[in-house]
C-alpha atoms as a PDB file:
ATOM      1  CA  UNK A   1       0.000   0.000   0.000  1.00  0.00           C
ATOM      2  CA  UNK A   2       1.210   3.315  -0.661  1.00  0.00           C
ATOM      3  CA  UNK A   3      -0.532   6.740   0.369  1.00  0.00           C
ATOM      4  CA  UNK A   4      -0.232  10.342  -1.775  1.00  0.00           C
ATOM      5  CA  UNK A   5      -0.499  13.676  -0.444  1.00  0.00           C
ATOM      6  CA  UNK A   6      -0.151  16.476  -3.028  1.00  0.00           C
ATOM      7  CA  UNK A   7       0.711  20.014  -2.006  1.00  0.00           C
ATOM      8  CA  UNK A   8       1.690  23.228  -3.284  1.00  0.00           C
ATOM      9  CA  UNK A   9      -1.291  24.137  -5.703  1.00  0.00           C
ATOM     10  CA  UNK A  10      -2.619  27.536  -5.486  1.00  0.00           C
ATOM     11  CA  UNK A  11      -3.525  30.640  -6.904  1.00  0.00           C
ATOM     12  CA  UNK A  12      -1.363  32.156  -9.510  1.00  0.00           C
ATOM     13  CA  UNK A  13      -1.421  34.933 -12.884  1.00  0.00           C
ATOM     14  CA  UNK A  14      -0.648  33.908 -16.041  1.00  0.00           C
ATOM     15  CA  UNK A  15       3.084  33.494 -17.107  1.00  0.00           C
ATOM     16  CA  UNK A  16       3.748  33.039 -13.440  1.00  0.00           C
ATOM     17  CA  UNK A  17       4.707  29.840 -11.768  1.00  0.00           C
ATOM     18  CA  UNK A  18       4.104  27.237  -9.205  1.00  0.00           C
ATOM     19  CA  UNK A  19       5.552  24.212  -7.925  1.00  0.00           C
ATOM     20  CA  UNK A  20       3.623  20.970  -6.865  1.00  0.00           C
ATOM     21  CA  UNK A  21       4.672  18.210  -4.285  1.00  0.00           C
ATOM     22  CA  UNK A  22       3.532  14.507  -3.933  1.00  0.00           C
ATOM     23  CA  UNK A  23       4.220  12.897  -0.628  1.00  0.00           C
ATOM     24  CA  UNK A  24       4.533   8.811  -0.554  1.00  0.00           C
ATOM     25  CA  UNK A  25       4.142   6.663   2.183  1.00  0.00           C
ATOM     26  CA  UNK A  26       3.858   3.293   2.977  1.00  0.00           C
ATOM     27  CA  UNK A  27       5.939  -0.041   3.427  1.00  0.00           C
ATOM     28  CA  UNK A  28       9.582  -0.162   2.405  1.00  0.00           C
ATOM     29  CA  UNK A  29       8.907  -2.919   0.464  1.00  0.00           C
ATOM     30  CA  UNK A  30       6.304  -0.787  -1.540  1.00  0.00           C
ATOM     31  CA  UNK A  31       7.689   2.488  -1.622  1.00  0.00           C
ATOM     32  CA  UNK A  32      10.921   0.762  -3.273  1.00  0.00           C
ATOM     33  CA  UNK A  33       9.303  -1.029  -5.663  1.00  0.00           C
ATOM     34  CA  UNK A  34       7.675   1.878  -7.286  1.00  0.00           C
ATOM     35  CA  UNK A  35       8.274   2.264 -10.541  1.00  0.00           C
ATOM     36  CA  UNK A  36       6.371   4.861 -12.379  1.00  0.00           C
ATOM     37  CA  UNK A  37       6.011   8.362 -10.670  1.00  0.00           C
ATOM     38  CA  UNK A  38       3.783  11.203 -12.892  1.00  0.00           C
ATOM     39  CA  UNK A  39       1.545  13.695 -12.626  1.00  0.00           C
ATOM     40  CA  UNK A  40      -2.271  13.753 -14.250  1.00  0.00           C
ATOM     41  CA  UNK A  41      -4.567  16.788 -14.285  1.00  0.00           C
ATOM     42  CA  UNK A  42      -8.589  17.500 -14.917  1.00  0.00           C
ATOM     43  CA  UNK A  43     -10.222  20.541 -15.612  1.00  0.00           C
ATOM     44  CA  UNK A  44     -13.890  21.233 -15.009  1.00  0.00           C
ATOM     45  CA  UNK A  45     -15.814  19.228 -17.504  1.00  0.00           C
ATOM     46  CA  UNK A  46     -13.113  17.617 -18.865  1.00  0.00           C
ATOM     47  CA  UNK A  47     -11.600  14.094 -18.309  1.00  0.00           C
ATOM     48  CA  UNK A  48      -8.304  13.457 -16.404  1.00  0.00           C
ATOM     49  CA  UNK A  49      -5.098  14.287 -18.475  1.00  0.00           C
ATOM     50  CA  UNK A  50      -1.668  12.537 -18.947  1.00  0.00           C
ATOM     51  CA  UNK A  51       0.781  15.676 -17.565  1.00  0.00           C
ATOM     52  CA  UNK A  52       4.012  14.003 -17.101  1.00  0.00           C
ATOM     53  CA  UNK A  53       5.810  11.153 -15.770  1.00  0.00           C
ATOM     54  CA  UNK A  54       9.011   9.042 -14.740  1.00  0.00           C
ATOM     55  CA  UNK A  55       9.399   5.415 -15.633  1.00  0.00           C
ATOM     56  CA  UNK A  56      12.376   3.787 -13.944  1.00  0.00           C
ATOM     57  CA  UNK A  57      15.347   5.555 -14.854  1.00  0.00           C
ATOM     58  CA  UNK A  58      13.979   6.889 -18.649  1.00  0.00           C
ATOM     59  CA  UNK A  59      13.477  10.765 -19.370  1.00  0.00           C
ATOM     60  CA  UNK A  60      10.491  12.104 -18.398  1.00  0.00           C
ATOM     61  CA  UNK A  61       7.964  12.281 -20.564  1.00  0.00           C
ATOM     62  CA  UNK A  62       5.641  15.428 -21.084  1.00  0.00           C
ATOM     63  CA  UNK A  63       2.244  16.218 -22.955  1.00  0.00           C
ATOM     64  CA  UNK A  64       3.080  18.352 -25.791  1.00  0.00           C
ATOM     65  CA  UNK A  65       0.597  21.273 -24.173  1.00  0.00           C
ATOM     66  CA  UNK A  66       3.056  21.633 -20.969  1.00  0.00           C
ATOM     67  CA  UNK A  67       6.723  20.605 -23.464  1.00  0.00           C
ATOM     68  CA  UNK A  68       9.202  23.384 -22.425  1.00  0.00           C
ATOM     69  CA  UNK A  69       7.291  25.119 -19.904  1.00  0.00           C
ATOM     70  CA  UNK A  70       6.700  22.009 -16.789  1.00  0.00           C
ATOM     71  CA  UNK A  71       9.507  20.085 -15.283  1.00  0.00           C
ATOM     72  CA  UNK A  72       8.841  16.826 -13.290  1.00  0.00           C
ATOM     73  CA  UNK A  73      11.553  16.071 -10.992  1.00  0.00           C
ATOM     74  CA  UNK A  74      11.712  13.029  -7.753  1.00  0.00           C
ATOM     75  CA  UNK A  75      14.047  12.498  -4.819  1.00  0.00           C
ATOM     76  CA  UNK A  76      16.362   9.612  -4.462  1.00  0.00           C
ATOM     77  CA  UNK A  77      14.364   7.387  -2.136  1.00  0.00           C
ATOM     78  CA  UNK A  78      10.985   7.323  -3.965  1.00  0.00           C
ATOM     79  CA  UNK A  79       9.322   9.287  -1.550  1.00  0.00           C
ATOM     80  CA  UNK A  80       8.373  12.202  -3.495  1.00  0.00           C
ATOM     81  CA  UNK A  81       7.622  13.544  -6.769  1.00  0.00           C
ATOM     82  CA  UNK A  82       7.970  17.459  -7.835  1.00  0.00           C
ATOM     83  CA  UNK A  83       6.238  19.254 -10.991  1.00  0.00           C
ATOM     84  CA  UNK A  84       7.712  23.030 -11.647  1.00  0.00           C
ATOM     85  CA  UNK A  85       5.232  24.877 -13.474  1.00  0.00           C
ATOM     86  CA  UNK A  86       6.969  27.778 -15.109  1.00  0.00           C
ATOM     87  CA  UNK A  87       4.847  30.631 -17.719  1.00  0.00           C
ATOM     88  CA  UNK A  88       1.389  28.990 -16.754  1.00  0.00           C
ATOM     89  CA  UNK A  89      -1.586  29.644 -18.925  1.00  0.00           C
ATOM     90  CA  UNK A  90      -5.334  29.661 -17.455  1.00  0.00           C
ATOM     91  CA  UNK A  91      -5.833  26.694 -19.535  1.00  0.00           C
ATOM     92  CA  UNK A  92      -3.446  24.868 -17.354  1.00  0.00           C
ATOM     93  CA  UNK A  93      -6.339  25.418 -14.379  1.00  0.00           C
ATOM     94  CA  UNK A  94      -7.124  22.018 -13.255  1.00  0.00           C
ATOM     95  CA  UNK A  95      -6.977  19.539 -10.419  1.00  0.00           C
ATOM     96  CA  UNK A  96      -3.463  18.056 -10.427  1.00  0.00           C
ATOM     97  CA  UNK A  97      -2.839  14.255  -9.451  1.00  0.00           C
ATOM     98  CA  UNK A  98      -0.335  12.581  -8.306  1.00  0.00           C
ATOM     99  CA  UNK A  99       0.239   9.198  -9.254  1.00  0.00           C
ATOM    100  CA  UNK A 100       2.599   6.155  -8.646  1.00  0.00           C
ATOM    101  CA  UNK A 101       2.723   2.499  -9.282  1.00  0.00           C
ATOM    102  CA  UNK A 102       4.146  -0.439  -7.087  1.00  0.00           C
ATOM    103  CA  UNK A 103       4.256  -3.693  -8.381  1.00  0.00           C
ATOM    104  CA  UNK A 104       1.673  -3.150 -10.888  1.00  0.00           C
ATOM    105  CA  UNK A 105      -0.552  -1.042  -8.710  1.00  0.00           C
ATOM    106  CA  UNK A 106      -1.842   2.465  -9.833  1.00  0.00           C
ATOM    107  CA  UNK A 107      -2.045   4.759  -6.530  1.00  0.00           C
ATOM    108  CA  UNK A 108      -3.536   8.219  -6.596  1.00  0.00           C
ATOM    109  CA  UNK A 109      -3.516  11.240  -4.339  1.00  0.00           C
ATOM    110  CA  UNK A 110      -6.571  13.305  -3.542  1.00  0.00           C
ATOM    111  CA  UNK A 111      -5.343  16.063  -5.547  1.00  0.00           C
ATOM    112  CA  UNK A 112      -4.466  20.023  -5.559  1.00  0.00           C
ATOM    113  CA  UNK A 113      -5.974  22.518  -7.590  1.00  0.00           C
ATOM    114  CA  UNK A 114      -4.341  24.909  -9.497  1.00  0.00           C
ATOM    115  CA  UNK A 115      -5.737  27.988 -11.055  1.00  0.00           C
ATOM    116  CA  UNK A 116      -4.493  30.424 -13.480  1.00  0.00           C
ATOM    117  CA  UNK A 117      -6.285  33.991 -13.769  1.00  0.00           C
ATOM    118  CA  UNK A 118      -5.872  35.581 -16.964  1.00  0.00           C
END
């Protein structure tokens, strides 16, 4: 089992920036073998959207809407997950999710919302 807790989201103007956190905890055993760390968002009305993620040691992939603008970043240990959000649009306004997967397991955080004023 593995628990999220996101932080950071906010209130911010556009071309300004913010930084969300993701919090894991849980067994050793699960919190080392997790494997995929990312970041999914959902604005009103719309469904739940890849943002970016980690997979093992790969590059990080990113949506082409955030490309060049987010950065998602993780400590050593597996115990937490970053996303910098740098020039933010108000279409990036959404609920942002953390999630992370142990041994095949999707786990997601309650989420933090994040809005953008024009």
């Amino acid at each position: 089992q593995v628990q999220l807790v996101e932080s950071g989201g906010g209130l911010v103007q556009a071309g300004g920036s913010l930084r969300v956190s993701c919090a894991a905890s849980g067994t050793i055993f699960s919190i080392d073998s997790i494997n995929v760390q990312g970041w999914y968002r959902q604005a009103p009305g719309k469904q739940r959207e890849f943002v970016a993620s980690i997979v093992g040691g790969s590059s990080p992939k990113y949506a082409d809407s955030v490309k060049g603008r987010f950065t998602i970043s993780r400590n050593n240990v597996k115990t937490a997950v970053y996303l910098q959000m740098d020039n933010l649009k108000p279409e990036d306004t959404a609920v942002y999710y953390c999630t992370m997967s142990s041994l095949g397991r999707p786990y997601w955080g309650q989420g933090t919302q994040v809005t953008v004023s024009s």
